[in-house]
Each structure stands twice: as C-alpha cells, then as structure tokens.
C-alpha atoms as a PDB file:
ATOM      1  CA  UNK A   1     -98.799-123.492 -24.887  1.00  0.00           C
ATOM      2  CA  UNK A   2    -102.223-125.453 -25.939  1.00  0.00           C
ATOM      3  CA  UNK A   3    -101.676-127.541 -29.588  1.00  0.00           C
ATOM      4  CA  UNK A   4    -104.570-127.127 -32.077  1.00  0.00           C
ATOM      5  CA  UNK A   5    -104.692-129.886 -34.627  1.00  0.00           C
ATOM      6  CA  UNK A   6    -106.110-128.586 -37.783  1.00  0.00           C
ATOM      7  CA  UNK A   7    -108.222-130.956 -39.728  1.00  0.00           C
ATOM      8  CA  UNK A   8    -107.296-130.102 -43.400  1.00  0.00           C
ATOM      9  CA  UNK A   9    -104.669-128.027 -44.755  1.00  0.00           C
ATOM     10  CA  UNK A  10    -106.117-125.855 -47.392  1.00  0.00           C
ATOM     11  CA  UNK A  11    -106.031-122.072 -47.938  1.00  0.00           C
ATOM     12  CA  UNK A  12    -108.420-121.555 -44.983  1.00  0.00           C
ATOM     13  CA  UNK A  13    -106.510-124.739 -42.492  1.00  0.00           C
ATOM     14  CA  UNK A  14    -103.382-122.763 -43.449  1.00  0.00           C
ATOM     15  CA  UNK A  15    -104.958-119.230 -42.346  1.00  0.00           C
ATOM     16  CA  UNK A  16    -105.859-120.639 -39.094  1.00  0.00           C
ATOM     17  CA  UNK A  17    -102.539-122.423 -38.766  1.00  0.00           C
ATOM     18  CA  UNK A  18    -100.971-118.717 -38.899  1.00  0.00           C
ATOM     19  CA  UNK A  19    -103.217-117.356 -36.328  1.00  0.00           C
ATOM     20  CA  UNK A  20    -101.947-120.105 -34.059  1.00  0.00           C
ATOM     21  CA  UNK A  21     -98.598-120.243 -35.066  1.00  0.00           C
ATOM     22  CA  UNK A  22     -99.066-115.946 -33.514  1.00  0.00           C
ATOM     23  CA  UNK A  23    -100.495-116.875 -30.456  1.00  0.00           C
ATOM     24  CA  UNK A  24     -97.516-119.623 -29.720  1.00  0.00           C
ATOM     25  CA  UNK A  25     -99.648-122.503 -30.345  1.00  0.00           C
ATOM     26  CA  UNK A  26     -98.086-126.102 -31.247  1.00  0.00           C
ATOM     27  CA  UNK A  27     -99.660-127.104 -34.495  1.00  0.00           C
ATOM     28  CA  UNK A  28    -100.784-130.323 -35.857  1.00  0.00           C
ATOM     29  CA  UNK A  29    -102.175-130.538 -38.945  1.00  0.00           C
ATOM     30  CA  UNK A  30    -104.033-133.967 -41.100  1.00  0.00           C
ATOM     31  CA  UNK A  31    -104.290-133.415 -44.622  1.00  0.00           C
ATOM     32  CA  UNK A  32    -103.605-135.678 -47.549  1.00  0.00           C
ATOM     33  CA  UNK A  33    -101.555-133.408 -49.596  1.00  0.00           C
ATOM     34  CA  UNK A  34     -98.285-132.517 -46.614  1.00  0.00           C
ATOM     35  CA  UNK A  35     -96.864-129.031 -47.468  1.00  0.00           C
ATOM     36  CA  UNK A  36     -93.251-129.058 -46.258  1.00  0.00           C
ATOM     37  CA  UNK A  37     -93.011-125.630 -46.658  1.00  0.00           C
ATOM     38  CA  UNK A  38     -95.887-124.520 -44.160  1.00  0.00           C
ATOM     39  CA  UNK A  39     -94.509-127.378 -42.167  1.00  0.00           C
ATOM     40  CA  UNK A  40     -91.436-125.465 -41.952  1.00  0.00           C
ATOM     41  CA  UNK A  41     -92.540-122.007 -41.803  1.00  0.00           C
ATOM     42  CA  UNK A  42     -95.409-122.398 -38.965  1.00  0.00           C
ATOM     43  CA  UNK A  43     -93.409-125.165 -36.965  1.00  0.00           C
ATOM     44  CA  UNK A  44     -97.129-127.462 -37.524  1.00  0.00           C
ATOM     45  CA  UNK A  45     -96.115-131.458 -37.354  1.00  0.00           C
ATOM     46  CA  UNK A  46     -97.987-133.528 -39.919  1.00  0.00           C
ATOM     47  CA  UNK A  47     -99.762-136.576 -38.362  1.00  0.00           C
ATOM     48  CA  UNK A  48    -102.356-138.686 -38.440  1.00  0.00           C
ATOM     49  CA  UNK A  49    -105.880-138.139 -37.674  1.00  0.00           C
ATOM     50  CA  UNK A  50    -105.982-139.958 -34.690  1.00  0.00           C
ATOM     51  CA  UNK A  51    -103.002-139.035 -32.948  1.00  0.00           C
ATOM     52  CA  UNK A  52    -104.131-135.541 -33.498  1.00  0.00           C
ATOM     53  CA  UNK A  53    -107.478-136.033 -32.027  1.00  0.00           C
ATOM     54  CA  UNK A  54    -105.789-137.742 -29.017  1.00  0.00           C
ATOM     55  CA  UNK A  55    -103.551-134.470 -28.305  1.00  0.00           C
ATOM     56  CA  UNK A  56    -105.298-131.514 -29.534  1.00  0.00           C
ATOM     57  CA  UNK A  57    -106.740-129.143 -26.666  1.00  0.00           C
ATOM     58  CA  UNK A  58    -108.051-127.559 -30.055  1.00  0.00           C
ATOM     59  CA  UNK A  59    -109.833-129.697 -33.032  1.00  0.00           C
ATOM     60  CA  UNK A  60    -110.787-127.233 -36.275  1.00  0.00           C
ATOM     61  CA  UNK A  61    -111.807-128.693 -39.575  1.00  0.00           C
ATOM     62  CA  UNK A  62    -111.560-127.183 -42.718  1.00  0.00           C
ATOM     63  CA  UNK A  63    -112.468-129.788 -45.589  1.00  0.00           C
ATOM     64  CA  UNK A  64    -114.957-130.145 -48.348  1.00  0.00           C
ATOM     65  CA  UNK A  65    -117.399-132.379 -48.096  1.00  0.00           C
ATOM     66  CA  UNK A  66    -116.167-135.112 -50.580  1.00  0.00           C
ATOM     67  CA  UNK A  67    -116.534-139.369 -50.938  1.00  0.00           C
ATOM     68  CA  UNK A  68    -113.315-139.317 -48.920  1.00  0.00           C
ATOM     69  CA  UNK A  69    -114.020-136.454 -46.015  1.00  0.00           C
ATOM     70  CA  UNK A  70    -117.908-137.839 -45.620  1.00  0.00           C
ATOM     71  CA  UNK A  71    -118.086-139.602 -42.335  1.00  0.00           C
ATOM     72  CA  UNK A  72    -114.295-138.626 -41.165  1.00  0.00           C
ATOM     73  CA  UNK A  73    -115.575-137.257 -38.024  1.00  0.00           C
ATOM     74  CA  UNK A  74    -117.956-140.412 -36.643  1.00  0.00           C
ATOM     75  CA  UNK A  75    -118.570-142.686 -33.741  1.00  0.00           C
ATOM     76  CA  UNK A  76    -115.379-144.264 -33.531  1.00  0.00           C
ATOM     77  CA  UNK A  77    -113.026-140.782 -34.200  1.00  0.00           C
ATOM     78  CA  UNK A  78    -115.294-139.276 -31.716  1.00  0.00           C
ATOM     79  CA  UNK A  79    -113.924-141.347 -28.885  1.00  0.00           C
ATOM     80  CA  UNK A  80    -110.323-140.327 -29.807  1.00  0.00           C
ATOM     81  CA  UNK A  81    -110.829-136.720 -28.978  1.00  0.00           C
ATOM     82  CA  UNK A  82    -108.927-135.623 -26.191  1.00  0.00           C
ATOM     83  CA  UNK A  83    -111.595-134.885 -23.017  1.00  0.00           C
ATOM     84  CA  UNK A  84    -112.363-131.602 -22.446  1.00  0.00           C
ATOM     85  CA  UNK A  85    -110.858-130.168 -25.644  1.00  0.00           C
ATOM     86  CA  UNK A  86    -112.747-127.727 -28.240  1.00  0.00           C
ATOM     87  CA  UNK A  87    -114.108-129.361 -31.480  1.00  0.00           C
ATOM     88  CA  UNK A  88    -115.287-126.735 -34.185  1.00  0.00           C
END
C-alpha cells in the first residue's frame, strides 16, 4: 500500500518499478521520455517531480549525471519530500 516514486525511467528505474509493481506498490515515476507501455503494464502514473516528491513514502533515483539531471535533487526539491519518507 506505500507509493514509491521513481526518479528516472531507464532500464534500471524500470527494474525497480517491477519489483514494486510485485510487492503491490503504487508507482510514480518522473522521466523525460513517458513509456506508455510500462505505464500500462506496471499501473506507475507519470508525474511531475514535485508532486512525486510530495507523495512518495519511497524516493529512488536512477539518472545519469548529465547538464540536465545536475542539481535536480537541491535545496528547494529537498523541502518537497514527503516527511518521514525514504530517499535513496
């Protein structure tokens, strides 16, 4: 029943998104490429990165360290994560 919001939908965001989608997890994912089809298979709700910080119990990133991902996590996001919820 908790919600993990994955940070980054890849081949290893998707791997964890199966292992949650097994344990009966509700699944929000951020990427900037959206995969309707793992969408649809796994049941995980694309949203923003912010709304997903707000409601995950869970937080797991899995980007690459590029211009655009530098930074994502800072000062500001920080304060968005729901209290008392995991960040790995």
């Amino acid at each position: 029943g908790k919600t993990i919001g994955i940070v980054g939908m890849g081949n290893i965001g998707k791997q964890v998104a199966a292992i949650a989608h097994g344990f009966g997890m509700h699944i929000l994912a951020f990427d900037a490429y959206k995969d309707p089809n793992i969408a649809r298979e796994l049941q995980c709700t694309y949203t923003d990165l912010k709304e997903l910080l707000k409601r995950a119990n869970i937080v797991s990133m899995h980007l690459p360290l590029t211009k655009e991902t530098h930074h994502i996590i800072n000062s500001t996001t920080l304060g968005h994560i729901k209290h008392g919820a995991l960040f790995i």
